[in-house]
C-alpha atoms as a PDB file:
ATOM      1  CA  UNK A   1     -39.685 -43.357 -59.513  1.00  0.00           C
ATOM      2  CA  UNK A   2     -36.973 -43.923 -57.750  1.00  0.00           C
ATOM      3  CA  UNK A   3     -36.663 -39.923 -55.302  1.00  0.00           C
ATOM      4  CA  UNK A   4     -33.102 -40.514 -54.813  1.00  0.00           C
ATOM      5  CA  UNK A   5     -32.017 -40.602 -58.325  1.00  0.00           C
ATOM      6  CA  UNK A   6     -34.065 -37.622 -59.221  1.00  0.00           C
ATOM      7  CA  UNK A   7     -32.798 -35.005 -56.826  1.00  0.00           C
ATOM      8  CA  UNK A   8     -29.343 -36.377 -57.907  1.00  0.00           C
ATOM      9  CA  UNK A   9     -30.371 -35.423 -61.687  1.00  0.00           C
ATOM     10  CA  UNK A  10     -31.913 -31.900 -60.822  1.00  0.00           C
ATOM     11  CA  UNK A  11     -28.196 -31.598 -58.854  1.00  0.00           C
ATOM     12  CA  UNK A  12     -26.658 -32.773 -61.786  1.00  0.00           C
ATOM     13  CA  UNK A  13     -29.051 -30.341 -64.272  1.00  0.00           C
ATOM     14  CA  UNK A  14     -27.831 -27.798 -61.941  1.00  0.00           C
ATOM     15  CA  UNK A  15     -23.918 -28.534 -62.214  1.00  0.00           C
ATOM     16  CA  UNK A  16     -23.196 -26.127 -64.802  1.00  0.00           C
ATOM     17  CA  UNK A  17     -23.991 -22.982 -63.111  1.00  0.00           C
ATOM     18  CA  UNK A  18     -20.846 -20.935 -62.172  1.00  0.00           C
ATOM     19  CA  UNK A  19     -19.716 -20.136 -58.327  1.00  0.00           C
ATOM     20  CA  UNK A  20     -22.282 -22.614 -56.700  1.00  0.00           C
ATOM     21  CA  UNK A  21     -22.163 -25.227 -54.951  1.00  0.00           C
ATOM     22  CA  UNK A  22     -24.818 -27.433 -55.414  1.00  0.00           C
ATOM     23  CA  UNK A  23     -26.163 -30.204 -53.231  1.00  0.00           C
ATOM     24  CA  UNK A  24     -28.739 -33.127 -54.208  1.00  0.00           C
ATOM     25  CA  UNK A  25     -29.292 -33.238 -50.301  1.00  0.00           C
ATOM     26  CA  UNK A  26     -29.809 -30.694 -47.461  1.00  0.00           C
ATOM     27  CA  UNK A  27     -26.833 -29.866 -45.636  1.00  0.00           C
ATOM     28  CA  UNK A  28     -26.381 -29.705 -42.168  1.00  0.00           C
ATOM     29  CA  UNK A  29     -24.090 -26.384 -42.932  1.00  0.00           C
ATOM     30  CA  UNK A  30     -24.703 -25.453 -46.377  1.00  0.00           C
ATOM     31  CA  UNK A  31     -21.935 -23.445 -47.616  1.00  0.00           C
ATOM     32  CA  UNK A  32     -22.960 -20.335 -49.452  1.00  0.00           C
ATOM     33  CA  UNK A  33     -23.597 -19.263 -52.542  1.00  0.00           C
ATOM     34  CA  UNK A  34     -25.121 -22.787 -52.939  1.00  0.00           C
ATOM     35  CA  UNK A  35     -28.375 -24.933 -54.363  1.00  0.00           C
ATOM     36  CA  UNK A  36     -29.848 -27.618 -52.529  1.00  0.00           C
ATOM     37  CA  UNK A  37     -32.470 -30.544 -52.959  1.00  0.00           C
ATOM     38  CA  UNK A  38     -35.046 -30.755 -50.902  1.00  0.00           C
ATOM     39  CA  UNK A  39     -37.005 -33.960 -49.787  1.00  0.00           C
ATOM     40  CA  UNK A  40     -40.127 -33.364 -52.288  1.00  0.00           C
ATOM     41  CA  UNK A  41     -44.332 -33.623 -51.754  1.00  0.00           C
ATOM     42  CA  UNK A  42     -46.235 -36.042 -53.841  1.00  0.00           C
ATOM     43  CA  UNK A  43     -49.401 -36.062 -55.294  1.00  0.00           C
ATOM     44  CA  UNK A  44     -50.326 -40.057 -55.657  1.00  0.00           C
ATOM     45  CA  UNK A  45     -52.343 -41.358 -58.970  1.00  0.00           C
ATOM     46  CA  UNK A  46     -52.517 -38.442 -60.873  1.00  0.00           C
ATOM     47  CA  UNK A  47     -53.800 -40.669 -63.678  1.00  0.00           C
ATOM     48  CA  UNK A  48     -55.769 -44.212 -62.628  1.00  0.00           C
ATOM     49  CA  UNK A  49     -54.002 -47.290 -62.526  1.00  0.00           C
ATOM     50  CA  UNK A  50     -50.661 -45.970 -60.848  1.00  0.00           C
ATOM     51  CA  UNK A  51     -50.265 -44.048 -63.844  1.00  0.00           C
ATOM     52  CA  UNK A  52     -49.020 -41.050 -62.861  1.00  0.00           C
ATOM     53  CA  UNK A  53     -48.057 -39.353 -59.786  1.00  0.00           C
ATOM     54  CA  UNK A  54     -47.157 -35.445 -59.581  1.00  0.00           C
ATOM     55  CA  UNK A  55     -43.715 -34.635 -57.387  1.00  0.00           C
ATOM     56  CA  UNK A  56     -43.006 -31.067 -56.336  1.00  0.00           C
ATOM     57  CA  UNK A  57     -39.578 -30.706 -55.038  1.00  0.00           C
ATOM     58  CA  UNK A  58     -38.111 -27.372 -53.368  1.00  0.00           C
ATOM     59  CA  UNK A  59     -34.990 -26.337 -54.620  1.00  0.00           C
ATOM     60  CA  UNK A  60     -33.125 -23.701 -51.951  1.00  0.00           C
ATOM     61  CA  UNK A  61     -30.767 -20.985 -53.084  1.00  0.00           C
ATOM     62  CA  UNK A  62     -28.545 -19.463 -50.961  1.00  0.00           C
ATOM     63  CA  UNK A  63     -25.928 -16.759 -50.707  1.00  0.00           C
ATOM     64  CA  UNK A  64     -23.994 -14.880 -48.126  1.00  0.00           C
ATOM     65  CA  UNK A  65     -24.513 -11.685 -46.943  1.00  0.00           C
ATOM     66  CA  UNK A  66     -20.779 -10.623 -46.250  1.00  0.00           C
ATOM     67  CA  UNK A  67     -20.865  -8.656 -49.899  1.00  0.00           C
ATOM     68  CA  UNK A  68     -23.864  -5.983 -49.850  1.00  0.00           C
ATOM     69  CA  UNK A  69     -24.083  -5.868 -53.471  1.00  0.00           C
ATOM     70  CA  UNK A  70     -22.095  -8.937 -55.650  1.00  0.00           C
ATOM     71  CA  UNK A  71     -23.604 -11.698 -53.671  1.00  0.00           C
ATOM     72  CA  UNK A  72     -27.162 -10.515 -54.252  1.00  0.00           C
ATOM     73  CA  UNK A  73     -25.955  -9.944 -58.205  1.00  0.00           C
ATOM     74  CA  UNK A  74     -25.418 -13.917 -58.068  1.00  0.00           C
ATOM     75  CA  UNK A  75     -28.313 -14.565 -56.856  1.00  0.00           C
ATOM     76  CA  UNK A  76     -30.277 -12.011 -58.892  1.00  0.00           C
ATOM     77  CA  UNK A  77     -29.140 -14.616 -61.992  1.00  0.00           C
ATOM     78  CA  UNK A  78     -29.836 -17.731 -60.463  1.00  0.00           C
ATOM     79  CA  UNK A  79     -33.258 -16.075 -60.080  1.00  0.00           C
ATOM     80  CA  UNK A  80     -33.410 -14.510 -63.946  1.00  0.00           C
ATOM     81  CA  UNK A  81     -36.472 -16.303 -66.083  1.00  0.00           C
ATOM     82  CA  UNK A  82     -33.028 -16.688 -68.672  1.00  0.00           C
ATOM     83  CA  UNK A  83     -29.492 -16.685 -69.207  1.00  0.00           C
ATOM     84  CA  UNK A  84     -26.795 -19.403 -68.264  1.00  0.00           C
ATOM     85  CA  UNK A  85     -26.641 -19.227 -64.597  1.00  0.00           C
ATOM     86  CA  UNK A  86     -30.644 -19.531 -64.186  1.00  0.00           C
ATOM     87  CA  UNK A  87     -32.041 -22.300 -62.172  1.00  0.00           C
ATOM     88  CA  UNK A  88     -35.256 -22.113 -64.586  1.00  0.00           C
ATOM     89  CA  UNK A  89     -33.082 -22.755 -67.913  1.00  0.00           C
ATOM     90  CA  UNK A  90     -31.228 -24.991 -66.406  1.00  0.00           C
ATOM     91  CA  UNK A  91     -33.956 -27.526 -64.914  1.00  0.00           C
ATOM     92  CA  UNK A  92     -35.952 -26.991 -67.689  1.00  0.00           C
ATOM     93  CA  UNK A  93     -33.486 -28.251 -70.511  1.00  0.00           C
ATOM     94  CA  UNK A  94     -33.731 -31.618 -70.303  1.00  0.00           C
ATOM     95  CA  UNK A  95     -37.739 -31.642 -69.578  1.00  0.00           C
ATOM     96  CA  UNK A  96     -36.990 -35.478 -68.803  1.00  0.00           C
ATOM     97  CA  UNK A  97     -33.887 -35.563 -66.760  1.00  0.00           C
ATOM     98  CA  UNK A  98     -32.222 -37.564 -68.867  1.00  0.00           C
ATOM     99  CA  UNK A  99     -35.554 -39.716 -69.042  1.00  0.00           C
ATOM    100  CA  UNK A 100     -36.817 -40.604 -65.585  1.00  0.00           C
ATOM    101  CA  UNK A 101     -39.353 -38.717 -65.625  1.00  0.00           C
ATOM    102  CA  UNK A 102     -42.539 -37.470 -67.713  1.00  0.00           C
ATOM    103  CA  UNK A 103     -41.758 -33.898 -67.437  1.00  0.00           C
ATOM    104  CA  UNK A 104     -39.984 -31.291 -65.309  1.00  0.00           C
ATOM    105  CA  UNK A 105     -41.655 -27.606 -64.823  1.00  0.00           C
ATOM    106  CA  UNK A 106     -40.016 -24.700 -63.315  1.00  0.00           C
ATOM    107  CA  UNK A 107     -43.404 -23.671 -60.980  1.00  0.00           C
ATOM    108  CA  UNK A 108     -42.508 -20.948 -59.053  1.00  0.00           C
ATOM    109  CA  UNK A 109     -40.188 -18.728 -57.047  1.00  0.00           C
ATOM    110  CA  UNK A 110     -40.358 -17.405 -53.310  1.00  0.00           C
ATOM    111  CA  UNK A 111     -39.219 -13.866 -52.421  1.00  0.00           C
ATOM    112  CA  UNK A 112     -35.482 -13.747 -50.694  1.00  0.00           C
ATOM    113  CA  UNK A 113     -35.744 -14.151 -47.071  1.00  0.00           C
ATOM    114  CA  UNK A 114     -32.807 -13.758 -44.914  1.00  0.00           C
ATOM    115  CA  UNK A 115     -31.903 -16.567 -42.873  1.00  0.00           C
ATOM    116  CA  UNK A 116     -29.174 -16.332 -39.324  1.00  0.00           C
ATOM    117  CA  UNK A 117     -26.613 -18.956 -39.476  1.00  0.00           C
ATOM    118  CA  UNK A 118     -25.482 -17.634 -36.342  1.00  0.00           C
ATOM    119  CA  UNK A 119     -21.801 -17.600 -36.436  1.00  0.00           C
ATOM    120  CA  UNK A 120     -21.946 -18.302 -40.600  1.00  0.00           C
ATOM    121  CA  UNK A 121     -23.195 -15.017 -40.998  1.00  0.00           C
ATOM    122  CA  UNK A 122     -26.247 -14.263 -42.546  1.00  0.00           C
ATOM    123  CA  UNK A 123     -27.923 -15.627 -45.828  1.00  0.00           C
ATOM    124  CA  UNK A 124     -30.198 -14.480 -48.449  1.00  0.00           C
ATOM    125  CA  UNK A 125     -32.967 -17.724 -49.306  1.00  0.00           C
ATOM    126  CA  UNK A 126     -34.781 -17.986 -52.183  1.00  0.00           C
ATOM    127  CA  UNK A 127     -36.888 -21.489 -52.875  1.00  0.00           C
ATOM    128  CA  UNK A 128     -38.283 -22.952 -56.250  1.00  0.00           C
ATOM    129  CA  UNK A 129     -41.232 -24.843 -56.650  1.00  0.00           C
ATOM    130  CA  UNK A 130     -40.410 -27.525 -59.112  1.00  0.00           C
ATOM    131  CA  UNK A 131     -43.225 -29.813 -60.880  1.00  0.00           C
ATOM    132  CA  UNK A 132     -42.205 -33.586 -61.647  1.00  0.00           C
ATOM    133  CA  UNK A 133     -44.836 -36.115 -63.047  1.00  0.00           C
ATOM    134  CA  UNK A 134     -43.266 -39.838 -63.160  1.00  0.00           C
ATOM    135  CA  UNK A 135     -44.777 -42.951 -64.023  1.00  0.00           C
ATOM    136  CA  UNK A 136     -46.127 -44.077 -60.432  1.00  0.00           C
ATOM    137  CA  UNK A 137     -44.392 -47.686 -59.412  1.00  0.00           C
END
């Protein structure tokens, strides 16, 4: 599995989702509301053989807190179990990512945590825990 081309295809799952930016790397200054990859864990030879290995990659969600109450309404969807603008649906469409992996699972999600950018303001954070198993190489 190649880790590159994977975060680019959760980036690209995530595309569709309205008013964010989203980011198959970390940014040095993320610019809010946004999504971004994370470099993932692994879990080597999940099945013998090189069979299998199990990925978890962190996806970060992020929005500004200049707005009290329409910023946090964005994020509230990106956070909904359903509906277009969730980061679940929309990661778990294409269970394969277009075929590079086995299968993609929407794990988990942290509580919002807000986060100083100093002179950016500051930001609401959520995370999701995402499950990949790929063929190990």
């Amino acid at each position: 599995m190649n880790v590159g081309t994977v975060r680019e295809a959760i980036a690209t799952a995530l595309q569709p989702i309205a008013e964010v930016e989203v980011n198959s790397y970390v940014l040095a200054q993320p610019n809010p509301p946004g999504l971004q990859v994370l470099p993932p864990g692994v879990d080597y030879d999940r099945a013998m053989a090189r069979g299998l290995d199990e990925w978890t990659f962190v996806i970060q969600g992020f929005v500004a807190l200049t707005q009290d109450v329409a910023s946090q309404m964005l994020l509230d969807e990106l956070c909904a179990p359903s509906g277009a603008n969730s980061v679940k649906v929309r990661l778990e469409a294409d269970p394969t990512l277009g075929g590079l992996v086995q299968s993609v699972r929407v794990m988990n999600q942290t509580p919002g945590i807000m986060v100083d950018r100093g002179s950016g303001g500051p930001m609401l954070l959520v995370e999701w825990r995402v499950q990949v198993f790929a063929r190990g190489t």
